[in-house]
Protein backbone atom coordinates (compact mmCIF):
# COMPACT_ATOMS: atom_id res chain seq x y z
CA UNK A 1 -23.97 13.47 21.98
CA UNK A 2 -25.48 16.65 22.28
CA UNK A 3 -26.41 16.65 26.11
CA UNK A 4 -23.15 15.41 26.97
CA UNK A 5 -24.23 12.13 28.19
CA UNK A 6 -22.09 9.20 26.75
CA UNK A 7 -22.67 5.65 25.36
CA UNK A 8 -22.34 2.75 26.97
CA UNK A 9 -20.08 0.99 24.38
CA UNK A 10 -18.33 4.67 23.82
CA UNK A 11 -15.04 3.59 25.23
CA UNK A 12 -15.40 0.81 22.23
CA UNK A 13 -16.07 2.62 19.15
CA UNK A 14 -14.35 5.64 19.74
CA UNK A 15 -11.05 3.76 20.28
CA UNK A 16 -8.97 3.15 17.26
CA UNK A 17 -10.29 0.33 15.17
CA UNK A 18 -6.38 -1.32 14.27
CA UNK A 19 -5.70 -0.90 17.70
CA UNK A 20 -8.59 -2.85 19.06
CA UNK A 21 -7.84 -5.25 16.40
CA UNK A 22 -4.12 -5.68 17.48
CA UNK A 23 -5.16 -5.86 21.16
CA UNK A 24 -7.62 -8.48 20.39
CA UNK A 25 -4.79 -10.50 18.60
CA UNK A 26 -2.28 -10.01 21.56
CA UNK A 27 -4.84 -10.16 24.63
CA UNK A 28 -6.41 -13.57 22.62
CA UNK A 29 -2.89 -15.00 22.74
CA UNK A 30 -2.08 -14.01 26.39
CA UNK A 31 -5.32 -15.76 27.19
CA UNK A 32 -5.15 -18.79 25.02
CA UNK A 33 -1.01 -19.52 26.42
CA UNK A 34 -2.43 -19.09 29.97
CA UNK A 35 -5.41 -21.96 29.43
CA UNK A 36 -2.94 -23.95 27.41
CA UNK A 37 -0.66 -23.69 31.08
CA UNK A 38 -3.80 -24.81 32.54
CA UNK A 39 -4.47 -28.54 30.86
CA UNK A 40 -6.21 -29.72 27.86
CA UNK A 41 -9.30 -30.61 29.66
CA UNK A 42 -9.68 -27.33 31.15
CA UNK A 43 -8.33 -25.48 28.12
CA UNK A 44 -11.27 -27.01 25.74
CA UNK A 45 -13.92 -26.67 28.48
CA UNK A 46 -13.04 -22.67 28.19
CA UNK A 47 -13.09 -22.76 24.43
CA UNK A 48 -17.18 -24.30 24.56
CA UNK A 49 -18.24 -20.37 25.66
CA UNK A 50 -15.44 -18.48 23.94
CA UNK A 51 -14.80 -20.36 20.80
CA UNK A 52 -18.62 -19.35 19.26
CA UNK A 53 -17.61 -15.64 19.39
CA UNK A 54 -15.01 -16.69 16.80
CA UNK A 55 -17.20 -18.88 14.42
CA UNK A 56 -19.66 -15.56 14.51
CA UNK A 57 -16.95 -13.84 13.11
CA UNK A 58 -16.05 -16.66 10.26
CA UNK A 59 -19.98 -16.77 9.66
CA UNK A 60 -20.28 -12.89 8.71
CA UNK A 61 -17.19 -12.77 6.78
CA UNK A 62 -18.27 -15.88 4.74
CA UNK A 63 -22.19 -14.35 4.62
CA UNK A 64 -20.73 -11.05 2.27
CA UNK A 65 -18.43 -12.95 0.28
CA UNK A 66 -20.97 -12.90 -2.66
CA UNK A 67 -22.18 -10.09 -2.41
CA UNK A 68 -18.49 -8.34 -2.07
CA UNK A 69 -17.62 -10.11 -5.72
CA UNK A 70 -20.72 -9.74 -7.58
CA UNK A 71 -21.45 -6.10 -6.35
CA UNK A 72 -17.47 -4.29 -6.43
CA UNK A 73 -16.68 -5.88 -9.59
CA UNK A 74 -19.85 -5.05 -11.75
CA UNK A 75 -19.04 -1.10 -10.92
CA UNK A 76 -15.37 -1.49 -11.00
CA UNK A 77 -15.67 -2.90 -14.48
CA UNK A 78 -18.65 -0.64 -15.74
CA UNK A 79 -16.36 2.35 -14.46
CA UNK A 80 -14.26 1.94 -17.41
CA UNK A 81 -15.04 4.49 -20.13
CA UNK A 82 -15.16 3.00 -23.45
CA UNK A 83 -14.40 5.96 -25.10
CA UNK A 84 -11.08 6.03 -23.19
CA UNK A 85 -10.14 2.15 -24.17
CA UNK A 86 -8.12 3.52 -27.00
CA UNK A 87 -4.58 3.62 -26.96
CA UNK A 88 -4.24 4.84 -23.85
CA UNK A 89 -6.78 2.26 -21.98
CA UNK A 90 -5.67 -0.42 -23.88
CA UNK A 91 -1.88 -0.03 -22.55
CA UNK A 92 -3.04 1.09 -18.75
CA UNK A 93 -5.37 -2.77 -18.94
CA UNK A 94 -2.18 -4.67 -20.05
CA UNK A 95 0.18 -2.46 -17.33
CA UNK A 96 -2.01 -3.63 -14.60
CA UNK A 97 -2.86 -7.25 -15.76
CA UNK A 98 1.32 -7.86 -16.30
CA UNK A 99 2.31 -6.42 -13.50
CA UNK A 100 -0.42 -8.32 -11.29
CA UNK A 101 0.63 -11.50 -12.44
CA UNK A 102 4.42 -10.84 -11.61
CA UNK A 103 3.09 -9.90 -8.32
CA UNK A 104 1.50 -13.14 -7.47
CA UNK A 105 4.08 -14.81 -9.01
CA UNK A 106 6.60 -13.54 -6.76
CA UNK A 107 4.44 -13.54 -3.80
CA UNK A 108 3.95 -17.54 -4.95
CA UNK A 109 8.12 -17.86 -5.23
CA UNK A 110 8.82 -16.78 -1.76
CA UNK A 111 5.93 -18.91 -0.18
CA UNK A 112 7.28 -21.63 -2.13
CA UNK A 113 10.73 -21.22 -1.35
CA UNK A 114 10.34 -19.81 2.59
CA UNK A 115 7.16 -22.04 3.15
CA UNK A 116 5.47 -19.99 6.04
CA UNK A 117 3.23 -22.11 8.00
CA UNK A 118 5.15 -25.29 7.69
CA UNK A 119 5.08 -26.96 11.09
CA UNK A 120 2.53 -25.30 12.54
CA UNK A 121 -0.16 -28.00 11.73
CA UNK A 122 -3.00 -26.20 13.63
CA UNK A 123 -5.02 -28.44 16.63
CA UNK A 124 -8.61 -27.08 16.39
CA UNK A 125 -11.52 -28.62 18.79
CA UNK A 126 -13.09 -29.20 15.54
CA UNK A 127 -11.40 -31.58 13.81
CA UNK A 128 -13.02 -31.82 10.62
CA UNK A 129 -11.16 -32.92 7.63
CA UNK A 130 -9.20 -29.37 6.18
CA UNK A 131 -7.77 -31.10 2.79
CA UNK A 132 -7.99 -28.67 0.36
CA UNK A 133 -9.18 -29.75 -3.05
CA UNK A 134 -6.63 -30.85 -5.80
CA UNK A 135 -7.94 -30.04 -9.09
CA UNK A 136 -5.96 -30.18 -12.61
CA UNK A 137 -4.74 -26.65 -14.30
CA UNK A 138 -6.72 -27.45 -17.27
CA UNK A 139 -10.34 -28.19 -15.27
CA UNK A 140 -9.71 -24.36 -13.44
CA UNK A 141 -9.86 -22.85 -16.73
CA UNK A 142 -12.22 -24.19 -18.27
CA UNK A 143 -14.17 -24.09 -15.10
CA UNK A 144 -14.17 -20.68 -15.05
CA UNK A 145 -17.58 -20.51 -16.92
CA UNK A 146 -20.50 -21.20 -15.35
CA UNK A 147 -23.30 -23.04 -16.82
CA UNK A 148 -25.57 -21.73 -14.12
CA UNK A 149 -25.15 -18.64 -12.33
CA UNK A 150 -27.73 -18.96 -9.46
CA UNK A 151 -26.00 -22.40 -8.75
CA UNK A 152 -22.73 -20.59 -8.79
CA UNK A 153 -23.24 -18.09 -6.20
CA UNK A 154 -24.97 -20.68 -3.98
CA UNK A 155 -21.91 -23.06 -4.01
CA UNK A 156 -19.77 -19.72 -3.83
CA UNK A 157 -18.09 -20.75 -7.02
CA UNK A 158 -15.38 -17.96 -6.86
CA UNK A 159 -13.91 -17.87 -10.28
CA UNK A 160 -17.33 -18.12 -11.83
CA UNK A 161 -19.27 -15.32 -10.30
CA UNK A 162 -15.85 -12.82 -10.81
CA UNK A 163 -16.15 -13.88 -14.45
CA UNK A 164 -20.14 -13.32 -15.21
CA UNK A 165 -19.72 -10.10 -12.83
CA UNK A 166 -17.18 -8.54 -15.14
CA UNK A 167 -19.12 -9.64 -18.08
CA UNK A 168 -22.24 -7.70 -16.68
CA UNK A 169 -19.84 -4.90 -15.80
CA UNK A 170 -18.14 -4.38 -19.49
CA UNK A 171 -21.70 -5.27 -20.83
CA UNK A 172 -23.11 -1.92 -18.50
CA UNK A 173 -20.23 0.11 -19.53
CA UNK A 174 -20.71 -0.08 -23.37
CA UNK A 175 -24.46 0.02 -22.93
CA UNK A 176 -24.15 3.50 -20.75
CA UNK A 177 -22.10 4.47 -23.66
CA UNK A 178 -24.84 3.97 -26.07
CA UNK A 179 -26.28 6.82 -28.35
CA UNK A 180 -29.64 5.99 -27.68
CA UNK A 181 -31.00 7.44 -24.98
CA UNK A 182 -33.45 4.94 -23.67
CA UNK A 183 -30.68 2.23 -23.47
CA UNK A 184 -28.31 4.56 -21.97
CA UNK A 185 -30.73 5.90 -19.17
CA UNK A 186 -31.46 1.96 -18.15
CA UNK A 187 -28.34 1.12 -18.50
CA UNK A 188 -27.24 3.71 -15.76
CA UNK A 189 -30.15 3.31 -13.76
CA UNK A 190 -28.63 -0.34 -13.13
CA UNK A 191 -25.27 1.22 -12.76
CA UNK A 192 -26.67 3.93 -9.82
CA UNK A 193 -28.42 0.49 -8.24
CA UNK A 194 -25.17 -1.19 -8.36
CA UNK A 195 -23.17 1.64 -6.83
CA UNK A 196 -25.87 1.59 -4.08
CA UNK A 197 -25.64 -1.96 -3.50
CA UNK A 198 -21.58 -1.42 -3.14
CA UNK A 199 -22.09 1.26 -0.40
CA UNK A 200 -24.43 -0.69 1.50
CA UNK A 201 -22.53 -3.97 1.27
CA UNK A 202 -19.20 -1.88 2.23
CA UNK A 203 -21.38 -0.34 4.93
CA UNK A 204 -21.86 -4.33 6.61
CA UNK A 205 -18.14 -4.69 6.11
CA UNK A 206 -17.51 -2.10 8.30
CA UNK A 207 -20.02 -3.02 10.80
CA UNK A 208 -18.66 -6.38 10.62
CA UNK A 209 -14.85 -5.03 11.35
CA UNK A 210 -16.41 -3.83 14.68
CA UNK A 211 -16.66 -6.68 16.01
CA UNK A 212 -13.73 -7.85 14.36
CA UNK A 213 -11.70 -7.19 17.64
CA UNK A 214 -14.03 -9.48 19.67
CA UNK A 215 -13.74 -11.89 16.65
CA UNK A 216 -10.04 -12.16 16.52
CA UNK A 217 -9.77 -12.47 20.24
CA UNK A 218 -11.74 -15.25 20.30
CA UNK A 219 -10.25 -16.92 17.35
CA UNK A 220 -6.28 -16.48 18.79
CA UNK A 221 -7.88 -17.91 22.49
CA UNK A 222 -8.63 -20.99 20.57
CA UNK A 223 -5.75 -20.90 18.35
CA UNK A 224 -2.74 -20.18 21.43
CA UNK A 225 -5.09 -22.44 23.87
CA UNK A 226 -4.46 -25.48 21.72
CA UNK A 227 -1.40 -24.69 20.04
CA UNK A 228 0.74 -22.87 22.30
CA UNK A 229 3.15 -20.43 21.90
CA UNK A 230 4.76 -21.82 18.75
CA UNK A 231 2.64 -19.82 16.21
CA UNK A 232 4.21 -16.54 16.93
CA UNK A 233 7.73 -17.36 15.16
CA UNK A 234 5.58 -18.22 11.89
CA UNK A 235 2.91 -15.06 11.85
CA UNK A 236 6.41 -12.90 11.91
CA UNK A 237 7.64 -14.90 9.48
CA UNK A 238 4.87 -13.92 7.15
CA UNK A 239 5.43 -10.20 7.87
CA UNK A 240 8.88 -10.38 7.05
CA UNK A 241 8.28 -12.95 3.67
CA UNK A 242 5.42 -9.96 3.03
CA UNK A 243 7.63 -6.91 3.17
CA UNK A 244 11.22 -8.37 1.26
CA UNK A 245 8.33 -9.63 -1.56
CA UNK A 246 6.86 -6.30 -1.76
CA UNK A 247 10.60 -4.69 -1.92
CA UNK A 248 11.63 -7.31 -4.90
CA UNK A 249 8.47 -6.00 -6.80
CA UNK A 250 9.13 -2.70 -6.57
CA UNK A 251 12.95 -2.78 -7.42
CA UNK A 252 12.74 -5.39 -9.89
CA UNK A 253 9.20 -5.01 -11.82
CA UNK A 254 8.53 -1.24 -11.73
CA UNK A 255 12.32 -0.93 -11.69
CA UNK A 256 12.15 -2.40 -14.78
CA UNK A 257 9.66 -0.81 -16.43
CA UNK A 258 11.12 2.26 -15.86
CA UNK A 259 14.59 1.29 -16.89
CA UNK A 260 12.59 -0.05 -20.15
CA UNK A 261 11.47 4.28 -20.60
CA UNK A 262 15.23 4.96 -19.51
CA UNK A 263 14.19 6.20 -15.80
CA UNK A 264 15.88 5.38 -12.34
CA UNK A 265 14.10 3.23 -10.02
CA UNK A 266 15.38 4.93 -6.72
CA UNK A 267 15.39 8.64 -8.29
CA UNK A 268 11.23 7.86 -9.31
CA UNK A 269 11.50 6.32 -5.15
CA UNK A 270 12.53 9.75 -4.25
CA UNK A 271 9.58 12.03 -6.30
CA UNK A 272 6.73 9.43 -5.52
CA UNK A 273 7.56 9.34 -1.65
CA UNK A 274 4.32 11.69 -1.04
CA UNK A 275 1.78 9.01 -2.34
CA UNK A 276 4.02 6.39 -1.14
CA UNK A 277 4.06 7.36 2.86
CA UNK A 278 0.53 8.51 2.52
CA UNK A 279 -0.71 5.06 1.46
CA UNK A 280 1.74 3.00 3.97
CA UNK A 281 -0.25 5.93 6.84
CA UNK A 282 -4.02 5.37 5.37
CA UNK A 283 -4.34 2.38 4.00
CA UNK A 284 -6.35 3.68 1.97
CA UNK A 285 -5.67 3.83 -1.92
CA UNK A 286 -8.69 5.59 -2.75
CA UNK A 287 -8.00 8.10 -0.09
CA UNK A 288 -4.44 8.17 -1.36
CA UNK A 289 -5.82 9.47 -4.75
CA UNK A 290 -5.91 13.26 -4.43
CA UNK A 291 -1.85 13.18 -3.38
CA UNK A 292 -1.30 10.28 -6.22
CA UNK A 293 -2.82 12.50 -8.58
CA UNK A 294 -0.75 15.92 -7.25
CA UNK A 295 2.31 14.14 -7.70
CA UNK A 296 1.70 12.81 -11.12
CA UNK A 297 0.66 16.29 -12.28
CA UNK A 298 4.11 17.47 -10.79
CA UNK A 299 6.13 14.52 -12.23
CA UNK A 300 5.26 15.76 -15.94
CA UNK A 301 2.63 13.04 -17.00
CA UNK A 302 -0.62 14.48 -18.75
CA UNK A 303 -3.92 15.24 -17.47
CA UNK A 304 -5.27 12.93 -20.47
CA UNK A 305 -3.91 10.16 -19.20
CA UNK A 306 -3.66 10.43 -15.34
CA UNK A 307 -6.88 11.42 -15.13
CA UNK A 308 -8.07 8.14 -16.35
CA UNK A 309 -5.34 5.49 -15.20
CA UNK A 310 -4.74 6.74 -11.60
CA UNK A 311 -8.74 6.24 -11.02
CA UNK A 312 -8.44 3.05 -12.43
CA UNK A 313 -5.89 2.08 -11.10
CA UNK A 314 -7.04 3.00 -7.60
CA UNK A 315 -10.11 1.01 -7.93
CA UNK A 316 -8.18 -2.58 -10.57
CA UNK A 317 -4.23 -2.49 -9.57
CA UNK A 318 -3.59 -3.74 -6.73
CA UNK A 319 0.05 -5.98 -6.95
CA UNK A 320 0.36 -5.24 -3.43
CA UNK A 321 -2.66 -7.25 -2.24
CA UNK A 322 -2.17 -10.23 -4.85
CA UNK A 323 1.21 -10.46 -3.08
CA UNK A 324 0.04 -10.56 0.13
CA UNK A 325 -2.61 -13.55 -1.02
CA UNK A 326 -0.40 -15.48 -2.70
CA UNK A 327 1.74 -15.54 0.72
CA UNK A 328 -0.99 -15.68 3.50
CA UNK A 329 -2.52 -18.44 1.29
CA UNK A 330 0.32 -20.34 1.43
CA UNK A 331 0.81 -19.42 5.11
CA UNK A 332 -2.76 -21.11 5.52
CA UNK A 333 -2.50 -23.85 3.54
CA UNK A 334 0.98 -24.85 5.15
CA UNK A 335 -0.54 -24.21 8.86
CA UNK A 336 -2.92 -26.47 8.42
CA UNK A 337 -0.81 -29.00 6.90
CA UNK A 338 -2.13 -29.44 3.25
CA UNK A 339 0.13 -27.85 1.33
CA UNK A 340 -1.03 -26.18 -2.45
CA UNK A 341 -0.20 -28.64 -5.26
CA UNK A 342 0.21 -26.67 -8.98
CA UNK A 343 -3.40 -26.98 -10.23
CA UNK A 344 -4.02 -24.68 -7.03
CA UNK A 345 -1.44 -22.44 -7.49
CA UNK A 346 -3.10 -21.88 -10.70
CA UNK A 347 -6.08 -21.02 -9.01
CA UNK A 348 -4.16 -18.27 -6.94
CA UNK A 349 -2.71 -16.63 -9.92
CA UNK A 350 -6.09 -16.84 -11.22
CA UNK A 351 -8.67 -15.51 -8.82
CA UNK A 352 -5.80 -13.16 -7.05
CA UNK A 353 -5.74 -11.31 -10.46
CA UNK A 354 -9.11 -11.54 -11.31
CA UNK A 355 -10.37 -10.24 -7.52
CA UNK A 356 -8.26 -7.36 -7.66
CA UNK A 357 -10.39 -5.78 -9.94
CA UNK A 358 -13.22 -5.96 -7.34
CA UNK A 359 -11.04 -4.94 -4.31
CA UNK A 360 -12.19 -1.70 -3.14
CA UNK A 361 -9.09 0.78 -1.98
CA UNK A 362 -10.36 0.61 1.88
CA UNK A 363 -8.37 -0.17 4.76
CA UNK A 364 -8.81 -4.16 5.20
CA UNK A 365 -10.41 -4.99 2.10
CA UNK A 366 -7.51 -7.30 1.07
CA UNK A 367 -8.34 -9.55 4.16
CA UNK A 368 -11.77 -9.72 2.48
CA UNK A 369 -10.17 -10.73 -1.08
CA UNK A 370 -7.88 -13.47 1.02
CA UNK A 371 -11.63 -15.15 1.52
CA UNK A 372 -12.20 -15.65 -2.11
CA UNK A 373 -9.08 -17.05 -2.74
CA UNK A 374 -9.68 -19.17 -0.25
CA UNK A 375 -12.53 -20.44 -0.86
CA UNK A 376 -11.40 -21.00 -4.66
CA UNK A 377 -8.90 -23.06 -3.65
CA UNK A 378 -11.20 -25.18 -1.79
CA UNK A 379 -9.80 -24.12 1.47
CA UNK A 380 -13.22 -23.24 3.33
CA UNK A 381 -13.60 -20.74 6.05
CA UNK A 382 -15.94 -22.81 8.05
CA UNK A 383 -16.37 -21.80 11.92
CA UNK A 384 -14.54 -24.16 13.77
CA UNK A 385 -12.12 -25.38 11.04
CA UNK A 386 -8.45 -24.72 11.34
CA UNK A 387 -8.56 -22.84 8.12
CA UNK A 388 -10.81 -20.28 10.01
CA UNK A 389 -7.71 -20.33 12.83
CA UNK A 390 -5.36 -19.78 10.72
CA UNK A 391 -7.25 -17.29 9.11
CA UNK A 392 -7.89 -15.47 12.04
CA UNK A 393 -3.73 -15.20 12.66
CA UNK A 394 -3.63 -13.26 9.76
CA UNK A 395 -6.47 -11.19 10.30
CA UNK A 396 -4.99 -10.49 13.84
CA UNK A 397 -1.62 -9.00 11.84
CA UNK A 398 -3.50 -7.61 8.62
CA UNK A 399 -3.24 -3.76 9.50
CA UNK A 400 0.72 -4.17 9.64
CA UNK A 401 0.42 -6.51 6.62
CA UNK A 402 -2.35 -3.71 4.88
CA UNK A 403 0.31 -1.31 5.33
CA UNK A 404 2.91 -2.50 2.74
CA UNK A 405 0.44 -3.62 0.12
CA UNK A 406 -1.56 -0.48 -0.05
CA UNK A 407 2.02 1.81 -0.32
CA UNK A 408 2.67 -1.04 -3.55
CA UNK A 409 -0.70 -0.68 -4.93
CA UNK A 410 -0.07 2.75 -5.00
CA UNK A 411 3.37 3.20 -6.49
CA UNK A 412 2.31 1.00 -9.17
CA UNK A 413 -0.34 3.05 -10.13
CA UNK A 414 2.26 5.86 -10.59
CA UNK A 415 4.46 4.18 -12.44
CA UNK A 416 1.79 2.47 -15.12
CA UNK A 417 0.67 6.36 -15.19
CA UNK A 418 4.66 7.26 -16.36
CA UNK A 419 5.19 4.57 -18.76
CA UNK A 420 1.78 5.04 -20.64
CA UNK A 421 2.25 8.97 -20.72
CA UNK A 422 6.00 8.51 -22.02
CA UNK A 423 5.34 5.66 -24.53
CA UNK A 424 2.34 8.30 -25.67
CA UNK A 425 4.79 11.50 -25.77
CA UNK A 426 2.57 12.73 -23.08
CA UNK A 427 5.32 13.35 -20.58
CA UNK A 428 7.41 16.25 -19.77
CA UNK A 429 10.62 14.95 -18.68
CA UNK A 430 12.56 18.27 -17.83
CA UNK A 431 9.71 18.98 -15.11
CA UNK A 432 10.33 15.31 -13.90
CA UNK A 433 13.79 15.69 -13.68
CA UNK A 434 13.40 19.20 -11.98
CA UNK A 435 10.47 17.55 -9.70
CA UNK A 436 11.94 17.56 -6.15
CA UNK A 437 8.99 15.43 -4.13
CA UNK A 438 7.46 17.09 -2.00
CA UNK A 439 3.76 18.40 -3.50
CA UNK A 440 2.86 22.13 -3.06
């Protein structure tokens, strides 16, 4: 402030936002294992003036999931050039849809075979049924369209607002393409009012992460207070399930695509380590993008194409996070003891794909994705529920979590930038092979 004079809350906001998070997580458990010491009785008495602080929390995460979808995904899809959906575009789209459905796939193989979460079977003072619901493969798809929009985003009909939002996104992006004039100055009016609406929705986000500390404290109080110390073993379970998924993507899918163009998985390791650490440091793939596109320059791969894949890519690729959903949903499902039968699995593949075009390359905005897929599995974040506890566990471990799925996100949009620029002849591999690493 500019007469010196400091804020009450100063001490708050000016401390580091992970940090308060991660405090709130351990400070939350230390509390709740100290009223679980105590007695039930007194343990729920204490949870009747902390436990609200926690549903506040579940309420605002649940009041932007709408928005988030409709909003991210109409400019991430209208971003897309049509001009550029040639060749190029056409093999950058099918780069990032494969590799996001090996991602979830694996992420869905290790939950499946590890099963985090078993054996937790949450106690929450609310004790409202939490089966999720079981719906056939076949009813999904075809319940992907909706016959009414407005009735869609008032249920919160996941898979159906993601698929009329990228309809009115590809729809925008032709249409600001047009050779008329009056069309194409509408049509980007709508697009500028959309970008607004993104900023300002992103703006509540980060309001809402605030008080995400006070959130999460509450939310592990309730959790440890009923439940004990057992949950710990299982939260570093996930991390650990997260990080050797993440590892097996990376070695084995990109490894393989670049064996497929006749390149070395560890020696491409060694050249992209710039974009690599600085992702795994920011958590931020969008911030990421200046270093991402530095390296690519220096690897040998064309300005024509990295110029329009790493963007993309920033904004639609993100194997990292569907990993990470595909686990913690699991994780969820398993904690609170209904386990995902196929028809939901389905789902996940589905709407962790789908959402990743919408999932803004932020720190934390894969926490907000793990809502949608939640909810589209028909496990509901309601305050209270022990979906919202378990949820909360996560949340209280995401920026550790954040860190290895932003670092994949990344590297993937490096290598779908190599393999389109060699399968073009766009690619210089003398400077790759002479490219140390490190960026000027």
């Amino acid at each position: 402030m500019a007469d010196g004079k400091r804020g009450v809350f100063d001490w708050y906001f000016k401390t580091n936002l992970l940090l308060r998070i991660f405090l709130g997580l351990v400070v939350g458990g230390v509390v709740g294992v100290i009223l679980a010491g105590m007695g039930a009785d007194t343990a729920k008495s204490a949870l009747v003036y902390i436990a609200p602080f926690g549903d506040a929390f579940v309420r605002l995460l649940k009041m932007i999931i709408v928005p988030v979808i409709l909003f991210t995904l109409v400019v991430g899809t209208a971003s897309i050039d049509p001009a550029r959906l040639g060749r190029v575009g056409v093999k950058t789209l099918v780069y990032y849809v494969a590799t996001s459905i090996f991602a979830v796939a694996i992420g869905l193989l290790f939950a499946i075979f590890v099963q985090p979460g078993t054996g937790i079977d949450l106690v929450v003072a609310d004790s409202a049924a939490k089966a999720a619901v079981k719906t056939s493969a076949s009813a999904i798809i075809l319940d992907v369209i909706p016959t009414n929009m407005f009735e869609s985003m008032n249920k919160g009909s996941v898979l159906q607002i993601i698929f009329f939002a990228i309809l009115i996104g590809l729809s925008l992006a032709f249409l600001r393409d047009s050779q008329e004039e009056r069309i194409k100055k509408a049509a980007d009016n709508v697009f500028i009012f959309f970008e607004g609406m993104v900023e300002i929705i992103f703006k509540i986000v980060g309001w809402i992460m605030q008080y995400a500390p006070i959130g999460v404290f509450s939310l592990m109080v309730s959790v440890f207070a009923l439940n004990g110390a057992k949950v710990v073993g299982p939260l570093a379970k996930v991390t650990i399930i997260l990080y050797i998924a993440l590892a097996v993507h990376l070695i084995f899918v990109y490894g393989g695509f670049l064996a497929w163009r006749k390149l070395g998985v560890f020696g491409f390791i060694k050249k992209a380590r710039a974009p690599m650490l600085t992702a795994f440091v920011t958590r931020s793939s969008g911030g990421t993008l200046p270093v991402t596109i530095k390296t690519a320059e220096n690897m040998g791969i064309s300005r024509g194409v990295y110029s329009f894949s790493l963007p993309l890519g920033s904004t639609i690729n993100m194997d990292g996070t569907t990993i990470y959903e595909a686990i913690c949903v699991m994780f969820i499902a398993n904690a609170i003891g209904s386990p995902l039968d196929l028809g939901q699995m389905v789902m996940v593949v589905l709407t962790a794909v789908l959402a990743a075009v919408g999932t803004a390359g932020v720190p934390g905005a894969g926490a907000i994705m793990l809502l949608l897929v939640l909810e589209s599995v028909g496990l509901k974040v309601e305050a209270g529920s022990a979906v919202a506890a378990a949820y909360g566990m996560i949340l209280g471990i995401d920026a550790l979590l954040d860190m290895g799925r932003t670092s994949m996100n990344v590297t993937g949009d490096v290598v779908g930038a190599l393999v389109v620029a060699d399968s073009e002849k766009e690619f210089d591999r003398t400077r790759y092979t002479a490219y140390s690493g490190l960026n000027d």
